[in-house]
Protein backbone atom coordinates (compact mmCIF):
# COMPACT_ATOMS: atom_id res chain seq x y z
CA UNK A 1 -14.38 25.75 0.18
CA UNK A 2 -15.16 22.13 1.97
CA UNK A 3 -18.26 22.83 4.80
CA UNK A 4 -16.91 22.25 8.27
CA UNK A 5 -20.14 20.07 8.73
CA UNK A 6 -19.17 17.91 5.87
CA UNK A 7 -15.90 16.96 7.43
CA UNK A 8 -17.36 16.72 10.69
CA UNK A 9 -19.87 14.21 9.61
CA UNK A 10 -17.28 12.36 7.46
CA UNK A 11 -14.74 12.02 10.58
CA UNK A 12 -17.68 10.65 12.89
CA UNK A 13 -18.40 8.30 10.38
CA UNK A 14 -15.16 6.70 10.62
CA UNK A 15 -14.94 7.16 14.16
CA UNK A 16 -17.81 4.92 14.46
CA UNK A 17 -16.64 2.36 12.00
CA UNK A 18 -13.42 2.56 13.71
CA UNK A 19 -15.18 1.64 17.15
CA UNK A 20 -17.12 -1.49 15.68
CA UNK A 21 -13.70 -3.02 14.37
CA UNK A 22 -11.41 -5.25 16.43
CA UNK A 23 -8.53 -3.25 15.08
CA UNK A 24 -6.33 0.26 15.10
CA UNK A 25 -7.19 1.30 11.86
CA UNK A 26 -6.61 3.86 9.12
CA UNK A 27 -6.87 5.45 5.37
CA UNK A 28 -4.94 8.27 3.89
CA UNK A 29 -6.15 9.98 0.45
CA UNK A 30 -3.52 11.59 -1.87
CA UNK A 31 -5.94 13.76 -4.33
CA UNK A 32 -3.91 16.02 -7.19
CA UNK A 33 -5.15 18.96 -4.29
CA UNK A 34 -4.29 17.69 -1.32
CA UNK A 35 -3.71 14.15 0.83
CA UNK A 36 -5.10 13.69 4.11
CA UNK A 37 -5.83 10.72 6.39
CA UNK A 38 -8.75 9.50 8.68
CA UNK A 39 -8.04 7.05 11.97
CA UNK A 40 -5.35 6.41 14.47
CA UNK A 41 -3.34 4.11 12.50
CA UNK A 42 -1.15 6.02 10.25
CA UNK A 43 2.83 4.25 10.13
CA UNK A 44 4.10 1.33 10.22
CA UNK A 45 6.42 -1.54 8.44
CA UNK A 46 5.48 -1.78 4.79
CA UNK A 47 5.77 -5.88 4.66
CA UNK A 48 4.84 -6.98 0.70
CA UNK A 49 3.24 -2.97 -0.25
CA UNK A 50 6.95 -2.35 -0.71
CA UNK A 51 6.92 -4.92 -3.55
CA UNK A 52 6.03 -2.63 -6.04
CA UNK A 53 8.66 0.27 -6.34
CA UNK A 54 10.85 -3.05 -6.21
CA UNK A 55 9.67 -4.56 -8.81
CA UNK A 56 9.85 -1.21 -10.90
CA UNK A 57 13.18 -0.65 -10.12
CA UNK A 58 14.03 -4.87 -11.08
CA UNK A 59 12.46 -4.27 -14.44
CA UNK A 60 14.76 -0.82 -15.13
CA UNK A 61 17.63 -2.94 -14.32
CA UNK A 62 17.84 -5.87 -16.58
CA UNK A 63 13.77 -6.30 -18.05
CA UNK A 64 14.62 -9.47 -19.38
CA UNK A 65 15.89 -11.31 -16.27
CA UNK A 66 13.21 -9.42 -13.94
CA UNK A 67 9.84 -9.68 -16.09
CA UNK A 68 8.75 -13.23 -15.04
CA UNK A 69 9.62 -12.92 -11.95
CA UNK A 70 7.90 -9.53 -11.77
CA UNK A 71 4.41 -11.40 -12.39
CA UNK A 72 4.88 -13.86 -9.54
CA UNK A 73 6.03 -11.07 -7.01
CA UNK A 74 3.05 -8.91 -7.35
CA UNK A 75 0.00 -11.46 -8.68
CA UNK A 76 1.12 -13.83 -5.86
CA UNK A 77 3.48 -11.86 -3.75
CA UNK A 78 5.67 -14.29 -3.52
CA UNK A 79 8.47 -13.78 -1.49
CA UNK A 80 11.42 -15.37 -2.78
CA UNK A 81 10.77 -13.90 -6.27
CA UNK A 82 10.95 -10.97 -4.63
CA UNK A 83 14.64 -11.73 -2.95
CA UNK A 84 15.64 -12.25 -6.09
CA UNK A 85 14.67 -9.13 -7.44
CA UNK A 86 16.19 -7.65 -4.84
CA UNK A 87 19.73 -9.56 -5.02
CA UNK A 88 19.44 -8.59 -8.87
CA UNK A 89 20.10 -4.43 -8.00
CA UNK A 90 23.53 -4.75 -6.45
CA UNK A 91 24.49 -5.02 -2.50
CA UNK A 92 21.96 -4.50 -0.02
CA UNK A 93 22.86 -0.74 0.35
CA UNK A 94 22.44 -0.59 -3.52
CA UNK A 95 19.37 -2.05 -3.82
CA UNK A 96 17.34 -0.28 -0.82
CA UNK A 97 19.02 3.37 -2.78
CA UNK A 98 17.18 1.90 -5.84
CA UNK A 99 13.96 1.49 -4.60
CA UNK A 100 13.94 4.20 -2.41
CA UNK A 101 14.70 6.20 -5.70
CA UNK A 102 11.34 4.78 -7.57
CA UNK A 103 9.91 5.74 -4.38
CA UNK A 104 11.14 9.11 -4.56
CA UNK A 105 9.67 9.49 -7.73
CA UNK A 106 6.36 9.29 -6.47
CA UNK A 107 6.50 12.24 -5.11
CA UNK A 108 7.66 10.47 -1.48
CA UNK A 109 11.02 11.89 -1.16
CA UNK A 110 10.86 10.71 2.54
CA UNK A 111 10.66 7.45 3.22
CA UNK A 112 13.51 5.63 3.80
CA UNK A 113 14.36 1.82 2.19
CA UNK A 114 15.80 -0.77 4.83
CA UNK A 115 18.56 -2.36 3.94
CA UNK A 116 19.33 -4.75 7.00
CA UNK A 117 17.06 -7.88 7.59
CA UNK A 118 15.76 -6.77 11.16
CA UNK A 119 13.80 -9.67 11.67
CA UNK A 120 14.91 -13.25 11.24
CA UNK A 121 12.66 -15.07 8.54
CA UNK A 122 11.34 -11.78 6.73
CA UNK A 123 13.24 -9.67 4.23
CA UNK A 124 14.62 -6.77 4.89
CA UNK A 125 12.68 -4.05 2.27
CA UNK A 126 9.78 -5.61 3.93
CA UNK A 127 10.72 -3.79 6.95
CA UNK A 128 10.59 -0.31 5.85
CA UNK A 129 8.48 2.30 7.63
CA UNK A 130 5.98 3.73 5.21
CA UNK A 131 3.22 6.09 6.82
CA UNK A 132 -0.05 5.66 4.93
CA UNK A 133 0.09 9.36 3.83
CA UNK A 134 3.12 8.85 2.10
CA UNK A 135 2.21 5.86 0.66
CA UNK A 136 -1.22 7.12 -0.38
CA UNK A 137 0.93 9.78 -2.71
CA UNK A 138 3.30 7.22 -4.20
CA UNK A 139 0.00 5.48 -5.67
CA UNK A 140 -1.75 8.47 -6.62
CA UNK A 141 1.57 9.08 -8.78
CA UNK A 142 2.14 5.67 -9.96
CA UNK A 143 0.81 6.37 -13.52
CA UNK A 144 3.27 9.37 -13.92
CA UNK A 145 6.20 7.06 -13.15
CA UNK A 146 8.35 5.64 -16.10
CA UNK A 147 8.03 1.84 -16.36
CA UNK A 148 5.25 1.65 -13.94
CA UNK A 149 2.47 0.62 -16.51
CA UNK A 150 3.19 -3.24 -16.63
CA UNK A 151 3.38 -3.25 -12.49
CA UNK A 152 0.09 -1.19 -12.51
CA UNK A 153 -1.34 -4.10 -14.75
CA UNK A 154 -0.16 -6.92 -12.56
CA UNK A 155 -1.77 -4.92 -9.60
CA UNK A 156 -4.99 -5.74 -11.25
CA UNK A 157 -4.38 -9.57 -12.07
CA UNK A 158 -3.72 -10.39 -8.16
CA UNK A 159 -4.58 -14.05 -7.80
CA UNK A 160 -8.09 -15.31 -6.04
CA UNK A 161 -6.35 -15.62 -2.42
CA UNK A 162 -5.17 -11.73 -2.64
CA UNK A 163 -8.27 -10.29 -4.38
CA UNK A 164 -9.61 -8.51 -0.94
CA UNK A 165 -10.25 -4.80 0.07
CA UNK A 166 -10.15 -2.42 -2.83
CA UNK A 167 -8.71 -5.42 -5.05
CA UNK A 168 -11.88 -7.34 -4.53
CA UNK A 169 -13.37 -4.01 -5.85
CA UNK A 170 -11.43 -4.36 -9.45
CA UNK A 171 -9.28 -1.70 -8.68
CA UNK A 172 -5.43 -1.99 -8.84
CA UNK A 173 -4.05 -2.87 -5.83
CA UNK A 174 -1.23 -4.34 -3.68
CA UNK A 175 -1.24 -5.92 -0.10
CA UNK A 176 1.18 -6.20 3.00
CA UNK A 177 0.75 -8.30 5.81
CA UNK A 178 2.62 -9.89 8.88
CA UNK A 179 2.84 -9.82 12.82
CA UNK A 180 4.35 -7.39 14.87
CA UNK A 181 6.18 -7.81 17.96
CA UNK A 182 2.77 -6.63 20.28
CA UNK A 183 0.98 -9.89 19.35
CA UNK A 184 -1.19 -7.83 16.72
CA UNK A 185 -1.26 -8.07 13.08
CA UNK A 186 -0.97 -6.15 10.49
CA UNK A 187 -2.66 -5.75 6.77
CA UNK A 188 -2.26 -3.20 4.59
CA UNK A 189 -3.12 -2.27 1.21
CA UNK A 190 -2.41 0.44 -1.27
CA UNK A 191 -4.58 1.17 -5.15
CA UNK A 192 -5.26 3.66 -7.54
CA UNK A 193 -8.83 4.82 -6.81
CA UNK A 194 -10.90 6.18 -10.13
CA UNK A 195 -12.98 8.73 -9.59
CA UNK A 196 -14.95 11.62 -11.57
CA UNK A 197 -12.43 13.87 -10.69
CA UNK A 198 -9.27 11.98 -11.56
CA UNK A 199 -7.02 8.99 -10.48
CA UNK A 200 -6.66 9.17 -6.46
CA UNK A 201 -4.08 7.29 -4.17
CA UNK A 202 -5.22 5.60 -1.38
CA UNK A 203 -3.62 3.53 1.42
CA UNK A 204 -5.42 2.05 3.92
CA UNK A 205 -4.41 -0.15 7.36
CA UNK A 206 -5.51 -2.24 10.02
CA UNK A 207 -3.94 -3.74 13.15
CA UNK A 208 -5.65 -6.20 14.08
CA UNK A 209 -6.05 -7.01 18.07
CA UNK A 210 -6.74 -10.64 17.96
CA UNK A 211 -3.33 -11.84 15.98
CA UNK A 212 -5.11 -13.21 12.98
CA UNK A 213 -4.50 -12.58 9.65
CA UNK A 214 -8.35 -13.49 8.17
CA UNK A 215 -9.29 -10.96 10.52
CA UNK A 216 -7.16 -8.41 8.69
CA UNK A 217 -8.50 -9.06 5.42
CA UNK A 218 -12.23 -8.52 6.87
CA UNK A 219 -11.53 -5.46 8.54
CA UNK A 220 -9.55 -3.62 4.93
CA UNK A 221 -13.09 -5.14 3.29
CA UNK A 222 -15.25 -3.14 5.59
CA UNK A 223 -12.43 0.21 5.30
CA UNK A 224 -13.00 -0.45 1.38
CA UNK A 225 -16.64 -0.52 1.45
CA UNK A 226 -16.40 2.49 3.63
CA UNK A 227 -14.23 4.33 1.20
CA UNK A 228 -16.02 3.56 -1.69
CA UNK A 229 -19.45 4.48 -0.71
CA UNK A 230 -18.44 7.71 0.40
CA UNK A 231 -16.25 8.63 -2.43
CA UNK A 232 -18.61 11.80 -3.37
CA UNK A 233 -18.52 13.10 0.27
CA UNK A 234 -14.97 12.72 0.51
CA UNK A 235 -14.88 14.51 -3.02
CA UNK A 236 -15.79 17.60 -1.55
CA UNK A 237 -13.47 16.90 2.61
């Protein structure tokens, strides 16, 4: 049974790196016993994370016409690879019940696809509201998902400019990013965390106050140093 001391210690540890940020922030942990999340951030749109049930889904559909493509979407998330992908599964309606489907199959039987493009100049998937719990379960279950193995590969061959936060830690990774409508900006990341007791999901977040999307990336560095050092604590939360 985890020590209430443990957990106390572990929460006022990020509560203090939470403070010295310019930024709401947030991690969730899917472990095979349990998921949990630390910080005030814990939903929001899932801009480019979204990418990868996409892609999964693409591939199922027609491999051949989706598997180039497929590299460019998640090793440079590029965005109108990923339109294409997206045009590829039928109507909008279509598409969004696709994805939300490889979603669902991560064991995130919740979260809902969009369909419409809510915001001029960004896709519409993009938009989806994915809490970081939620998310944090999809990649603990990745592995277990048919067809997921070449994504998962590609989520460890991101290019230079998206190797940050637990990418820049050689683990396999995708990130999300964009403005909101508050004048903040988000950044958001999702990987498959090894660890002596098994494969873990994590998701982590940050918001960051001063609009700036360099800002971001420093602040999911710091959250991914955080993480990792304290894996063996947060072994026993």
């Amino acid at each position: 049974m985890t020590s209430r001391p443990l957990e106390l210690a572990l929460e006022a540890s990020f509560e203090q790196l939470s403070a010295a940020v310019p930024a709401d922030v947030g991690i969730a942990i899917a472990r095979p016993d349990r998921t949990y999340s630390l910080g005030r951030w814990w939903s929001g749109v899932a801009w480019s994370t979204i990418k990868v049930p996409l892609v999964i889904a693409a591939l199922r559909s027609d491999w051949l016409r989706a598997k180039d493509l497929a590299v460019k979407v998640i090793t440079e998330s590029d965005n109108r690879a990923s339109e294409q992908l997206w045009s590829g599964l039928g109507d909008p309606a279509e598409a969004a019940r696709r994805v939300q489907g490889i979603i669902a199959e991560g064991g995130d039987a919740a979260t809902v696809v969009e369909s419409r493009r809510l915001r001029r100049g960004y896709t519409a998937f993009g938009q989806t509201e994915w809490t970081l719990q939620r998310q944090a379960r999809f990649a603990a279950e990745l592995p277990s998902i048919p067809d997921s193995a070449d994504v998962i590969d590609l989520m460890q061959r991101l290019t230079a400019g998206h190797k940050w936060g637990l990418a820049a830690k050689g683990i396999a990774a995708k990130g999300g990013w964009g403005p909101g409508k508050n004048g903040y900006y988000l950044v958001r990341q999702f990987g498959i965390v090894p660890t002596p007791s098994g494969q873990w999901g994590v998701a982590l977040a940050a918001e960051v106050h001063d609009g700036v999307f360099e800002t971001g990336i420093d602040v999911l560095n710091t959250l991914s140093d955080w993480l990792l050092s304290r894996l063996p604590g947060l072994a026993r939360y």
